[in-house]
N, C-alpha and C. Protein backbone atom coordinates (compact mmCIF):
# COMPACT_ATOMS: atom_id res chain seq x y z
N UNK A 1 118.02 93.07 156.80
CA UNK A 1 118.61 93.60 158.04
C UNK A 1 119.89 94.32 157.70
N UNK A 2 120.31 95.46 157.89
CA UNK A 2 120.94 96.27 157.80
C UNK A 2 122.27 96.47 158.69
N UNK A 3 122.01 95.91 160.02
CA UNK A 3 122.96 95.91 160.75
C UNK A 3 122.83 94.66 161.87
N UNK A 4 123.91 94.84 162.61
CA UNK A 4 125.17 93.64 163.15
C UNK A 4 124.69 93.64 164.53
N UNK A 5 123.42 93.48 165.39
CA UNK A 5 123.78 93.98 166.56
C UNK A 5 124.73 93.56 167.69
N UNK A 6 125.37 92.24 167.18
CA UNK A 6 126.55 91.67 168.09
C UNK A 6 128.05 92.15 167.88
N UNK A 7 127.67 92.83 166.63
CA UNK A 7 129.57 93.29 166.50
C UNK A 7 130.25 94.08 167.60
N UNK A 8 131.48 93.71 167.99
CA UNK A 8 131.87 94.68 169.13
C UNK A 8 131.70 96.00 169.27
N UNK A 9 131.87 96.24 170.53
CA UNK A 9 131.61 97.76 169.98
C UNK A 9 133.29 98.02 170.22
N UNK A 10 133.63 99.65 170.05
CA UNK A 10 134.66 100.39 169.93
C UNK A 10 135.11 100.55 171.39
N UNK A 11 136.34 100.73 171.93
CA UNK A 11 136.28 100.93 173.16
C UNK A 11 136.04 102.64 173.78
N UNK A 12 135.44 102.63 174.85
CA UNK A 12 134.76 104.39 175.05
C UNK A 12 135.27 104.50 176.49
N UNK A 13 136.75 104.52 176.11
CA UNK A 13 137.85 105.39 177.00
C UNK A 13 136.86 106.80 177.55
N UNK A 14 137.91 106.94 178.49
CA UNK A 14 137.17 108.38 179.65
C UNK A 14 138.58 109.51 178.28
N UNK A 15 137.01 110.46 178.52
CA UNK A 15 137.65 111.65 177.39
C UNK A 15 138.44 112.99 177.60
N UNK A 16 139.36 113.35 177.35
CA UNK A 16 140.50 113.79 177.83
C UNK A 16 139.77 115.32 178.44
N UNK A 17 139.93 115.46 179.65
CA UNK A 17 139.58 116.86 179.80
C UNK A 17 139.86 117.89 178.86
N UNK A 18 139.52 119.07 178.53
CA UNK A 18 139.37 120.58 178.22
C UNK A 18 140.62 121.24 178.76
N UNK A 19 141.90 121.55 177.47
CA UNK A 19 142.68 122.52 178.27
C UNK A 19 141.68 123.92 178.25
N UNK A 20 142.42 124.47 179.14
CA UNK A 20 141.58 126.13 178.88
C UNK A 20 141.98 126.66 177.58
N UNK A 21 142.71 126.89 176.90
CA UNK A 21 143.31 127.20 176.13
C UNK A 21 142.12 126.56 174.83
N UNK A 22 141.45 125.48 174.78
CA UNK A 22 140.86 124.82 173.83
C UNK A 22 139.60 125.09 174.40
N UNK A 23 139.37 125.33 175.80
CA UNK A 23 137.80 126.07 176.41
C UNK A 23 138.14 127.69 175.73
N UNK A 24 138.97 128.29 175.64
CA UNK A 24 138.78 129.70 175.22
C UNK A 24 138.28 129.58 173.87
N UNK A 25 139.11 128.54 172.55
CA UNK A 25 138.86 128.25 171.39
C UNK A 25 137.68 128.26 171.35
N UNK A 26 136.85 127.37 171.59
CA UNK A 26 135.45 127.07 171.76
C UNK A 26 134.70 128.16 172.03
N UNK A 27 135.00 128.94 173.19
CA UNK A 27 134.13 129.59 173.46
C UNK A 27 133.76 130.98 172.12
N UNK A 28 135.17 130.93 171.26
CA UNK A 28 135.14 132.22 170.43
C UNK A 28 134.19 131.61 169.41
N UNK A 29 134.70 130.34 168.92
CA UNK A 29 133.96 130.06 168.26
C UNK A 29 132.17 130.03 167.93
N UNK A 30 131.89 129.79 169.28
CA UNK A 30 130.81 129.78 169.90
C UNK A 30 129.94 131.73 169.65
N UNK A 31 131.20 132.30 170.06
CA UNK A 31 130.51 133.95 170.32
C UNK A 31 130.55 134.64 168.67
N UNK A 32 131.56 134.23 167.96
CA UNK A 32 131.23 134.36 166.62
C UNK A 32 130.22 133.83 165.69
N UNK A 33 130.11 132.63 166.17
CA UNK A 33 128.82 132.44 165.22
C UNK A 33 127.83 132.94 165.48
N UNK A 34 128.10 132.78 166.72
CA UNK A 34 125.91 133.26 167.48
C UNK A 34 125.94 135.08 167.09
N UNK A 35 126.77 135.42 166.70
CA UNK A 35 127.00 136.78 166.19
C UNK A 35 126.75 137.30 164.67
N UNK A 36 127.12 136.35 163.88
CA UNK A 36 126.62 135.49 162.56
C UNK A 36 125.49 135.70 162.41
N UNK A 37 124.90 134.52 163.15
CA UNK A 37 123.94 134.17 163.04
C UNK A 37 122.35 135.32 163.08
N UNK A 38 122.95 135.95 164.11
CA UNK A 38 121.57 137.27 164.58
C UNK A 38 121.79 138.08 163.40
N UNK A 39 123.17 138.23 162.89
CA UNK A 39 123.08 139.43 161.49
C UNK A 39 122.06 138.53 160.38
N UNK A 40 122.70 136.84 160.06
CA UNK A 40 122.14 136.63 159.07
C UNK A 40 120.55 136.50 159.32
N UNK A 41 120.20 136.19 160.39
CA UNK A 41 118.66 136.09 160.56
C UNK A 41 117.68 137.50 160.59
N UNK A 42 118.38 138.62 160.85
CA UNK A 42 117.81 140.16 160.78
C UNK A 42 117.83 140.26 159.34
N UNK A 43 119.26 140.13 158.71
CA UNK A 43 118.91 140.57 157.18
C UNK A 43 119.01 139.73 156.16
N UNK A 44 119.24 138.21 156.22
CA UNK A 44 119.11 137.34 155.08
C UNK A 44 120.79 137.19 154.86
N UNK A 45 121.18 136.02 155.02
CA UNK A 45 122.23 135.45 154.74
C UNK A 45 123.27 136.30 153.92
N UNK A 46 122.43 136.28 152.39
CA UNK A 46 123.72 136.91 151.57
C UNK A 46 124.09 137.96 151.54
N UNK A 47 123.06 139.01 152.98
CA UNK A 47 123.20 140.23 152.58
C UNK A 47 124.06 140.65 153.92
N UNK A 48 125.13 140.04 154.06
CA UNK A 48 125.55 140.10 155.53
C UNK A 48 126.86 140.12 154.59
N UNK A 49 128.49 140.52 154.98
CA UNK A 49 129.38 140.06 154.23
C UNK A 49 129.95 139.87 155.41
N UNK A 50 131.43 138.97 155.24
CA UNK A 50 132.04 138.53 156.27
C UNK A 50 132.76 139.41 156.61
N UNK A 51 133.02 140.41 156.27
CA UNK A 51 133.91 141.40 157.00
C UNK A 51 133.07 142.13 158.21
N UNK A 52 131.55 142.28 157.76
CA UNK A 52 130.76 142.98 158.33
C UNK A 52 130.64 141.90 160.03
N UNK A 53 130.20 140.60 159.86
CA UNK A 53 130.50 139.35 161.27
C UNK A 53 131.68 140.34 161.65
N UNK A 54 133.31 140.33 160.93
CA UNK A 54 134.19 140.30 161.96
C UNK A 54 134.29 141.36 162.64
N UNK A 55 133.67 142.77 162.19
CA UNK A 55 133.68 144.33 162.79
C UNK A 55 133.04 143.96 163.85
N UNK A 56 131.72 143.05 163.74
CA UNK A 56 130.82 142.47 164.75
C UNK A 56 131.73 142.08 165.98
N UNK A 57 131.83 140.99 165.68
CA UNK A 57 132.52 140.15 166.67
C UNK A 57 134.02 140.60 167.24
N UNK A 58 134.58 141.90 166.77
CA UNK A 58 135.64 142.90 167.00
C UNK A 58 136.98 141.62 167.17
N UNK A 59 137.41 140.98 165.64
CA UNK A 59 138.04 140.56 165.36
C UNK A 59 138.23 140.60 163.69
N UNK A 60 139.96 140.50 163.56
CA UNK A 60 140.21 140.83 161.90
C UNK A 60 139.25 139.84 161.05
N UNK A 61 139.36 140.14 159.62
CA UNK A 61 138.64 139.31 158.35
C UNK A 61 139.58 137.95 158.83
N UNK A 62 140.87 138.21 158.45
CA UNK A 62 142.13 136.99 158.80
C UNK A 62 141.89 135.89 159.89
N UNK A 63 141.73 136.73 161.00
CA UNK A 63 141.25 135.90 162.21
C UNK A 63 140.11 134.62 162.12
N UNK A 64 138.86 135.89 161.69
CA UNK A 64 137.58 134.74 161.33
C UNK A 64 137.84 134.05 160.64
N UNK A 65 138.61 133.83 159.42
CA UNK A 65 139.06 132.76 158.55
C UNK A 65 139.72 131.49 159.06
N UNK A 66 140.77 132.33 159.78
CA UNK A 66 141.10 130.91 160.57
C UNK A 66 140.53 130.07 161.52
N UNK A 67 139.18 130.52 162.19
CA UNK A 67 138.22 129.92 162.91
C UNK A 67 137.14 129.56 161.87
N UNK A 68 136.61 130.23 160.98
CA UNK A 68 135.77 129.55 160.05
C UNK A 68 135.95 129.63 158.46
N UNK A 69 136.63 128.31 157.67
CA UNK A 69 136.79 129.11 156.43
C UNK A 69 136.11 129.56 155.48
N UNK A 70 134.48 129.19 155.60
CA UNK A 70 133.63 129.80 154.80
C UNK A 70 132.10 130.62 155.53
N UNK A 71 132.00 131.20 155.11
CA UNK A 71 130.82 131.91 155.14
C UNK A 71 129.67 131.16 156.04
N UNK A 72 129.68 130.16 155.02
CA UNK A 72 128.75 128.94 155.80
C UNK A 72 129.03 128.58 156.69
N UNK A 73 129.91 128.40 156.67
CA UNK A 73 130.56 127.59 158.37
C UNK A 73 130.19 128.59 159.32
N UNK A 74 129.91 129.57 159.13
CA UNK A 74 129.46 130.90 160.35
C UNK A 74 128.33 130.01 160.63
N UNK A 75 127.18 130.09 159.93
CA UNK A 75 125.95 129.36 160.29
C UNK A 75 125.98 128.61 160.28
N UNK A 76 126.35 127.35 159.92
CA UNK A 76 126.10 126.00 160.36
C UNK A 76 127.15 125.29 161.47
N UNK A 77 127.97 126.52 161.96
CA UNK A 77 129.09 126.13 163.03
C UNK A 77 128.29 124.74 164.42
N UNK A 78 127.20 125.38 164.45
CA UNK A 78 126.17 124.70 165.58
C UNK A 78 125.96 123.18 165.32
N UNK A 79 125.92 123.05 163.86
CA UNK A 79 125.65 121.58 163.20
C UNK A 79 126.98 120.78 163.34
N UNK A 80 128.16 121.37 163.61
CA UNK A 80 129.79 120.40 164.14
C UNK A 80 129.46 119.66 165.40
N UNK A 81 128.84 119.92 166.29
CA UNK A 81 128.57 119.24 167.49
C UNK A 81 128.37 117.96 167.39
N UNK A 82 127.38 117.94 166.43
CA UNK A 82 126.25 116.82 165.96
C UNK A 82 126.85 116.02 164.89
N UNK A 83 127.88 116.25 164.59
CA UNK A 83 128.83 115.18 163.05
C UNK A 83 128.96 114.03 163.44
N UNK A 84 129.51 113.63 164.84
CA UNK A 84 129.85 112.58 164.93
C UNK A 84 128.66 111.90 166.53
N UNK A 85 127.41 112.45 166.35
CA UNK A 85 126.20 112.39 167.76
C UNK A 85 126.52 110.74 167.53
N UNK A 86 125.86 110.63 166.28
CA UNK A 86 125.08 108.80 166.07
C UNK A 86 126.51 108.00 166.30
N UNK A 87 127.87 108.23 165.83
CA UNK A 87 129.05 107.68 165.94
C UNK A 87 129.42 107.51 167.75
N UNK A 88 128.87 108.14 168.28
CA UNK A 88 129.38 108.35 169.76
C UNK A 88 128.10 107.64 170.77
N UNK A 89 126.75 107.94 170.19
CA UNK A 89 125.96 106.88 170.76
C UNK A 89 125.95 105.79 170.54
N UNK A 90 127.22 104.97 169.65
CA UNK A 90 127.00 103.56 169.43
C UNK A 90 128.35 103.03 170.43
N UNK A 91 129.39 104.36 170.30
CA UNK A 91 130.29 103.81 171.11
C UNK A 91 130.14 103.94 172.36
N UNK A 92 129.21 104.86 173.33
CA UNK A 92 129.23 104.35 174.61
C UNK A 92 127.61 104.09 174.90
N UNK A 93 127.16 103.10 174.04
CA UNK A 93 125.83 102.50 174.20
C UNK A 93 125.91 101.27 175.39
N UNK A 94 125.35 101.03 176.44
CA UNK A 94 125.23 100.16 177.86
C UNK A 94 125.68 98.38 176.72
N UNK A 95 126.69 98.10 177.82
CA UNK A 95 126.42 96.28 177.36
C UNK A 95 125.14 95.74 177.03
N UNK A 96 125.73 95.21 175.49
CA UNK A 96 124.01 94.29 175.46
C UNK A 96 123.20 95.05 174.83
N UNK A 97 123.51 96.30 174.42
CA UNK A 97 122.39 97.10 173.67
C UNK A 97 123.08 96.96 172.05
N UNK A 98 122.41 96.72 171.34
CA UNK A 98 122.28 96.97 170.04
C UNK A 98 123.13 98.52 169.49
N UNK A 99 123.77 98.40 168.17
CA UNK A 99 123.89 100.33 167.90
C UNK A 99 122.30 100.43 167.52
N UNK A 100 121.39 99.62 166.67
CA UNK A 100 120.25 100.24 166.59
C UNK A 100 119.50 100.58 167.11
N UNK A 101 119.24 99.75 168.23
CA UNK A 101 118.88 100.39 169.50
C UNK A 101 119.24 101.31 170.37
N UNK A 102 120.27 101.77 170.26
CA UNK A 102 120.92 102.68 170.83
C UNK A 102 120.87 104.14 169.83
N UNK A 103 120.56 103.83 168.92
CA UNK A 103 120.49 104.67 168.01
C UNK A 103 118.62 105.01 168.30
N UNK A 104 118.19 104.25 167.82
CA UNK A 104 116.21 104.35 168.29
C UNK A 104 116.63 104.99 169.65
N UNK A 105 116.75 104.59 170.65
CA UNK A 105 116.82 105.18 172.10
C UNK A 105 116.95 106.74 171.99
N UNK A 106 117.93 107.04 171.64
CA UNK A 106 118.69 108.74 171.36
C UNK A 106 117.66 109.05 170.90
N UNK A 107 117.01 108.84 169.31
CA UNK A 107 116.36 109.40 168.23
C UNK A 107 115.12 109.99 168.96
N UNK A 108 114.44 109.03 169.87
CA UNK A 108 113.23 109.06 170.67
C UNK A 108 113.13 109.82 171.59
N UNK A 109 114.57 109.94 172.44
CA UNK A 109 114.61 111.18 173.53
C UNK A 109 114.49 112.89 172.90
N UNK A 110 115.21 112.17 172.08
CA UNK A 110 115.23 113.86 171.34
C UNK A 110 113.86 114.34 170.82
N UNK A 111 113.19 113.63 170.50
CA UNK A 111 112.35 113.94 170.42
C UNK A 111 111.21 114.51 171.52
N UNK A 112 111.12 113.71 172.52
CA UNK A 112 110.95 113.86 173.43
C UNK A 112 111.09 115.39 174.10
N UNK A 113 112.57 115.44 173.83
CA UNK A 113 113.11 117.12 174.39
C UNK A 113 112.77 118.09 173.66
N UNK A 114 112.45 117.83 172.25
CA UNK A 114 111.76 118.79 171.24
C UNK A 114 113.23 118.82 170.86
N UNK A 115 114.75 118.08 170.67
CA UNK A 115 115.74 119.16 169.82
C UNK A 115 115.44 119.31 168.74
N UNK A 116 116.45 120.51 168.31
CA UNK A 116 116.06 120.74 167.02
C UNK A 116 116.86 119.98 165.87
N UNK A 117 117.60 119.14 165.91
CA UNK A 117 118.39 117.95 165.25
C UNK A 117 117.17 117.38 164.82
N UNK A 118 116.07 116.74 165.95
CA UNK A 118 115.27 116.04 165.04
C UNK A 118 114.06 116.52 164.36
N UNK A 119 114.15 118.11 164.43
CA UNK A 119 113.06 118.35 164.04
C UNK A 119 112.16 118.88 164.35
N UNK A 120 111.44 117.89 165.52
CA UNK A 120 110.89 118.92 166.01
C UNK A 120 110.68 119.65 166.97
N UNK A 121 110.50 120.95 166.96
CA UNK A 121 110.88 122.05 167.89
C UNK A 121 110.49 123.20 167.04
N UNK A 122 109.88 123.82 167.65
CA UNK A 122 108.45 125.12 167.42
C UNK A 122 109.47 126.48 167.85
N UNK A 123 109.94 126.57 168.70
CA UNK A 123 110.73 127.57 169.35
C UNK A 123 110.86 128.33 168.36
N UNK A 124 110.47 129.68 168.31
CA UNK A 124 111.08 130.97 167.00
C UNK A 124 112.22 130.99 166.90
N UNK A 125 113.30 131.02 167.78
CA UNK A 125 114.35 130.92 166.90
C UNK A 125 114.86 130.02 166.17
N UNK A 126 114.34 128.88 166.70
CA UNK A 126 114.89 127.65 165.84
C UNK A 126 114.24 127.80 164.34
N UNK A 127 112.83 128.10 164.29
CA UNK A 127 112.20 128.05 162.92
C UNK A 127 112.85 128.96 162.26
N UNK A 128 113.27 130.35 163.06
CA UNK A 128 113.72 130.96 161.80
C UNK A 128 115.05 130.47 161.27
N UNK A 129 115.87 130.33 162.09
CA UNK A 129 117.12 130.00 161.90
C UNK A 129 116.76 128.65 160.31
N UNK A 130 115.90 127.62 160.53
CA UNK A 130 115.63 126.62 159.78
C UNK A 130 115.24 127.25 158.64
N UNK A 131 114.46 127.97 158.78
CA UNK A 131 113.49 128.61 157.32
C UNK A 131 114.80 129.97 156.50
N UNK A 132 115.98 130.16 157.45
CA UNK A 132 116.93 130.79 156.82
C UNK A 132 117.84 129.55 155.88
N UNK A 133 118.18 128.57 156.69
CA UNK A 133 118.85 126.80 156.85
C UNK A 133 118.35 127.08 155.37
N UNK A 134 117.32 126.19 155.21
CA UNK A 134 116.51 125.74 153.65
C UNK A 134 116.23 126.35 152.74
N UNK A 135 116.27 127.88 153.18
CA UNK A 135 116.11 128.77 152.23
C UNK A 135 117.19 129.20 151.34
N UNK A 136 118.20 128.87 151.71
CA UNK A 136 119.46 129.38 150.80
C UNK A 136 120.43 128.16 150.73
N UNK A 137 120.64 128.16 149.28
CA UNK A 137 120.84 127.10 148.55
C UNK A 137 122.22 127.03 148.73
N UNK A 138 123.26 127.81 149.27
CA UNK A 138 124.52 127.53 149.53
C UNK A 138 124.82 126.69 150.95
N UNK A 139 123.82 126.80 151.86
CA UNK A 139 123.96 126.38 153.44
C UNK A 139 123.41 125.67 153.25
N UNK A 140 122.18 124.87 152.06
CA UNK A 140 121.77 123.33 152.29
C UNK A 140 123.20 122.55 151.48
N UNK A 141 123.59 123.26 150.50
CA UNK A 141 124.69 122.00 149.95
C UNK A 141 125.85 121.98 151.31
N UNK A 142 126.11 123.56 151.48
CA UNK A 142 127.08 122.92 153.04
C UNK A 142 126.87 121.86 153.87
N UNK A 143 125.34 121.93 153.96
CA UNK A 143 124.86 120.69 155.07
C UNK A 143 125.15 119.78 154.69
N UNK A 144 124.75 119.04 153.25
CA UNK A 144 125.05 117.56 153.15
C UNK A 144 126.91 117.21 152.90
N UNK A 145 127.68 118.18 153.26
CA UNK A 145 128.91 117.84 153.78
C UNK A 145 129.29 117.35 155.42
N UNK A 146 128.56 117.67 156.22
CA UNK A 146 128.48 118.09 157.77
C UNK A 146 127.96 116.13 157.31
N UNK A 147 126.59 116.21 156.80
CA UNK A 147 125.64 114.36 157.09
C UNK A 147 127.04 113.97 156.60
N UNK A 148 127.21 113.83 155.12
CA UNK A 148 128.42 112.90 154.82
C UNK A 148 129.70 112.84 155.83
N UNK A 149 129.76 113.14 156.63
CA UNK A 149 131.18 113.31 157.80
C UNK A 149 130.38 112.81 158.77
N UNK A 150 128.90 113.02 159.18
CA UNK A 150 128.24 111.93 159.91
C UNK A 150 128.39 110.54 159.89
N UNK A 151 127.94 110.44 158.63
CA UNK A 151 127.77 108.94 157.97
C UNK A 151 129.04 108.27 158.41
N UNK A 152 130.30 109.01 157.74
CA UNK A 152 131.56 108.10 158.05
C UNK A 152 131.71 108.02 159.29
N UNK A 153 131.81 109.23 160.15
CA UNK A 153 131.96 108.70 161.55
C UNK A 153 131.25 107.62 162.05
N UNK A 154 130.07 107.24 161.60
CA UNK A 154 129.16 106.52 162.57
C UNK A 154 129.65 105.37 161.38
N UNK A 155 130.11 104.50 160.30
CA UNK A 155 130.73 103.59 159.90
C UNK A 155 132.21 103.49 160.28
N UNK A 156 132.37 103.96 160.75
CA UNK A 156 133.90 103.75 161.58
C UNK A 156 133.27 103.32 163.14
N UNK A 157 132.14 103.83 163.54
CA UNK A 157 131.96 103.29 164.84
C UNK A 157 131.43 101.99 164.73
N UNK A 158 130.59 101.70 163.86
CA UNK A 158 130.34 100.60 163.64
C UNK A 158 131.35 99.32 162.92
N UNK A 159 132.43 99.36 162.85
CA UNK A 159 133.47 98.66 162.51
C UNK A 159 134.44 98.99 160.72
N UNK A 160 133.48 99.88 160.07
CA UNK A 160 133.94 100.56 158.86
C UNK A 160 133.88 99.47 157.55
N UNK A 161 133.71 98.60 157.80
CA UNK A 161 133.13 97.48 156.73
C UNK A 161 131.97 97.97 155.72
N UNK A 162 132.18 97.31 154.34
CA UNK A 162 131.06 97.36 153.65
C UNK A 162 129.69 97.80 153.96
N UNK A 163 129.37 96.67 155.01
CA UNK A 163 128.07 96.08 155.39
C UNK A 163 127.83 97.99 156.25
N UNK A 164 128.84 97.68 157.07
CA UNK A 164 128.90 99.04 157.86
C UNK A 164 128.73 100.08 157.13
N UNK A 165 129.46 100.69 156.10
CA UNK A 165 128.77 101.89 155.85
C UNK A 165 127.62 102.00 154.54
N UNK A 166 127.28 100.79 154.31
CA UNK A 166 125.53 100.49 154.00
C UNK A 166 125.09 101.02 155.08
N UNK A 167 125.45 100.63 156.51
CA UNK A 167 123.88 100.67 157.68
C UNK A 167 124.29 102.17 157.84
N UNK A 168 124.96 102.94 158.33
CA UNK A 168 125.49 104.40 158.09
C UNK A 168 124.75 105.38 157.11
N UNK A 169 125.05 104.91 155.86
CA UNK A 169 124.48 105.43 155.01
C UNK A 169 122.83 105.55 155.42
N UNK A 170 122.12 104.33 155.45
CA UNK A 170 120.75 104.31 155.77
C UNK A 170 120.29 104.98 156.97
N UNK A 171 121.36 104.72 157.86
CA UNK A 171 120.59 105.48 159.03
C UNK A 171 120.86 106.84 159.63
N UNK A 172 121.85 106.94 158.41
CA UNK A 172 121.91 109.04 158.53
C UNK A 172 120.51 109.28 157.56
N UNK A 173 120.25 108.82 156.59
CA UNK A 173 119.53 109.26 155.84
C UNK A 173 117.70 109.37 156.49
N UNK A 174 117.78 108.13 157.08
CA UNK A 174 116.68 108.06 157.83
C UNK A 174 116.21 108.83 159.03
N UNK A 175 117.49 109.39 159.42
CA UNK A 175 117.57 110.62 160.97
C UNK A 175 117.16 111.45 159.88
N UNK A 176 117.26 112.16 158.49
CA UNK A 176 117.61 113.44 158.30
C UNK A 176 115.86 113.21 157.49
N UNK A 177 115.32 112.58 157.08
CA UNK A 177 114.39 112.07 156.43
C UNK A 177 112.92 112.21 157.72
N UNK A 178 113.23 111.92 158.61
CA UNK A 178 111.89 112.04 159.83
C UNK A 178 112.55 113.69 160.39
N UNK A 179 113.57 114.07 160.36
CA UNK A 179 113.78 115.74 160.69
C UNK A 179 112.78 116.37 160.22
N UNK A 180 113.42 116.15 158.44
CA UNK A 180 112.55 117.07 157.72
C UNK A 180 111.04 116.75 157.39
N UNK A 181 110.21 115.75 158.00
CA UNK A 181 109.33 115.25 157.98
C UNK A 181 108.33 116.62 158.97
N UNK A 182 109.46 116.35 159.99
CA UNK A 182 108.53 117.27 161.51
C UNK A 182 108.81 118.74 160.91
N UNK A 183 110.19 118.79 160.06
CA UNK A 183 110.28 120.17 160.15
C UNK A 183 108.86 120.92 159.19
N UNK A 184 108.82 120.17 158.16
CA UNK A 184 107.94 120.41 157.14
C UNK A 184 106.47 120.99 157.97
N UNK A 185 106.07 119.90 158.60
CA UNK A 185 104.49 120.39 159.24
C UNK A 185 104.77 121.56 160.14
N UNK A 186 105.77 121.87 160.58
CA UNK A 186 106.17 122.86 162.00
C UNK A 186 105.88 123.76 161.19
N UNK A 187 106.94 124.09 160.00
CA UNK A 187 106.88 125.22 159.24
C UNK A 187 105.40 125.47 158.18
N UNK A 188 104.36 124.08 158.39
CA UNK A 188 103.42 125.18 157.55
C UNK A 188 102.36 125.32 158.79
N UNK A 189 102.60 125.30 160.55
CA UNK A 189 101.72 125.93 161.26
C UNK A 189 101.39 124.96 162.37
N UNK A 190 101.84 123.61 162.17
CA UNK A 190 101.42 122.42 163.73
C UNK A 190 102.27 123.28 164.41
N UNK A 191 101.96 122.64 165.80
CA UNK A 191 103.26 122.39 166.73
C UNK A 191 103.60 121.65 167.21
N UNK A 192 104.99 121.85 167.90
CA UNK A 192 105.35 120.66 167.84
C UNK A 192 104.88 119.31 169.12
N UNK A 193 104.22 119.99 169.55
CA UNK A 193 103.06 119.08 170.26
C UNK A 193 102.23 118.20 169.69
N UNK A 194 101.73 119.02 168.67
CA UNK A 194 100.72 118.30 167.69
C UNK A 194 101.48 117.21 166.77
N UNK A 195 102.20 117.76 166.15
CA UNK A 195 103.46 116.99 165.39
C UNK A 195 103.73 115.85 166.12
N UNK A 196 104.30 115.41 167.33
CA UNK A 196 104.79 115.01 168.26
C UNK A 196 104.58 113.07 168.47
N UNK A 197 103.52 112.98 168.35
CA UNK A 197 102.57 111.68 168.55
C UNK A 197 103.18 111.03 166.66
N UNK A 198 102.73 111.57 165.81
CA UNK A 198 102.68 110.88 164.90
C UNK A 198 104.54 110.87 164.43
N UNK A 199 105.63 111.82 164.72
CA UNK A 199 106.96 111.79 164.77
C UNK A 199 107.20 110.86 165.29
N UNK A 200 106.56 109.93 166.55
CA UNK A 200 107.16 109.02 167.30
C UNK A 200 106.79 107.95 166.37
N UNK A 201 105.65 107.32 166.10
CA UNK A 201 105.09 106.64 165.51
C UNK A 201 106.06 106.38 163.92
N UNK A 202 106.69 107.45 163.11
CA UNK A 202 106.97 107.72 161.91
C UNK A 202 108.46 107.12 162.64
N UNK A 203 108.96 107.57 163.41
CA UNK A 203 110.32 106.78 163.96
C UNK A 203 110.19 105.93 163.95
N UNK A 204 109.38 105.01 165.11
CA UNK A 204 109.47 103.44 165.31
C UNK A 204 109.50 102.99 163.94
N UNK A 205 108.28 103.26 162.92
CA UNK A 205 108.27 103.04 161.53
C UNK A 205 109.93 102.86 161.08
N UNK A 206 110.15 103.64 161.44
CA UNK A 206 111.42 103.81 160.30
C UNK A 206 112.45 102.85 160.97
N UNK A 207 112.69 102.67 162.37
CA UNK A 207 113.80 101.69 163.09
C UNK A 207 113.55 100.40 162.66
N UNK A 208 112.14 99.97 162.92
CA UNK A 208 111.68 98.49 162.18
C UNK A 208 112.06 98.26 160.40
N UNK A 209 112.28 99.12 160.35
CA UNK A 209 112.50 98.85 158.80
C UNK A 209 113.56 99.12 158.36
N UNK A 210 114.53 99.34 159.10
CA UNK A 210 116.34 99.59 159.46
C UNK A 210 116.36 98.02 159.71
N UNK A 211 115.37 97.25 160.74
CA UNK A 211 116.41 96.04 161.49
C UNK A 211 116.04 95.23 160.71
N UNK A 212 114.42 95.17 159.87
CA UNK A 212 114.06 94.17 159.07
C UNK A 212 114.82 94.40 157.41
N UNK A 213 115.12 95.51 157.19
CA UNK A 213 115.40 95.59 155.88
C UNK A 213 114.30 96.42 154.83
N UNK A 214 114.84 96.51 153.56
CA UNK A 214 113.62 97.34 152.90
C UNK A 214 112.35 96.25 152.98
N UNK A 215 112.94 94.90 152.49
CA UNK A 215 111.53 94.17 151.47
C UNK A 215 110.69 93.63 152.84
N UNK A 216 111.65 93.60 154.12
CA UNK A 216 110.87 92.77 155.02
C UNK A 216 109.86 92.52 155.59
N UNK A 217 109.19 93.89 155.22
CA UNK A 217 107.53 93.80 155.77
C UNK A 217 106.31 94.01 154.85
N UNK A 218 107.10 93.58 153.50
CA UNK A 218 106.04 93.79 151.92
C UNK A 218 105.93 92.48 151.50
């Protein structure tokens, strides 16, 4: 067993409104990448340079730097949302619920909704955007910086102990492990309909074997 389901949880204070000033931030951030993003998906990542985004987005080289400092961060800006998802569903998970359960709960809706966090989701832009994602070897090592800042967040939500970021560790790995499970069949032609039934099934799999442990059902 991997995790604690009685440990307290964190307290999940009401969250400070949005100055405008930090809604404008956002929003640039937001209009620059998705600006990024359509160059790198028309012509292939490396063949985009960052000066070329900022003529785009009719802001200096300087500017974009200080909103994103690498290249990568243009495209994977979308994946910051999601750093600290699993850390925040444990802290305002209902009395009495488990984080693993609360964690299974989320994993299952999303699925449900088709996001594209878990995978699966057929939608063309998402595939391409993904099949750009995996295809270039500088934006997958970016990624496993984004999981590792997952992981810790969600061992700090869980109390930051040993034990804690063991279960962290396992259960980022296990979100990113059934992703690329769905993403894999999407991209050689299911959909995600078809996909869909056996993703759920491959989840539960994987939560039971989070609460029992590796050896527990061999």
């Amino acid at each position: 067993m991997v995790m604690n389901g009685e440990k307290a949880r964190p307290g999940t204070a009401a969250q400070p409104l949005i100055s405008l000033r930090e809604r404008k931030k956002q929003l640039t951030y937001q209009a620059v990448s998705d600006a990024a993003i359509a160059m790198f998906l028309e012509r292939g990542f490396d063949k985009v340079s960052v000066a070329e985004v900022a003529a785009a987005a009719d802001i200096s080289k300087p500017t974009l730097f200080r909103y994103f400092p690498t290249k990568e961060d243009l495209a994977l800006h979308r994946f910051a949302d999601h750093e600290d998802e699993a850390a925040r569903m444990v802290a305002a998970r209902p009395e009495g619920e488990s984080p693993l359960d609360a964690l299974r709960r989320h994993f299952l809706d999303g699925l449900e909704r088709r996001d594209p966090v878990t995978g699966l989701c057929d939608a063309p832009e998402v595939l391409a955007f993904h099949r750009m994602l995996y295809g270039t070897p500088s934006l997958v090592a970016r990624l496993y910086g984004y999981q590792s800042r997952s992981e810790a967040a969600l061992a700090r939500a869980l109390g930051d102990g040993v034990r804690d970021r063991l279960a962290a560790g396992q259960i980022i790995a296990v979100q990113r492990i059934l992703a690329m499970e769905s993403w894999r069949r999407i991209d050689a032609g299911e959909s995600a309909d078809e996909v869909y039934g056996d993703a759920v099934r491959a989840a539960e799999l994987a939560f039971v074997q989070l609460r029992s442990g590796i050896e527990g059902d061999r």
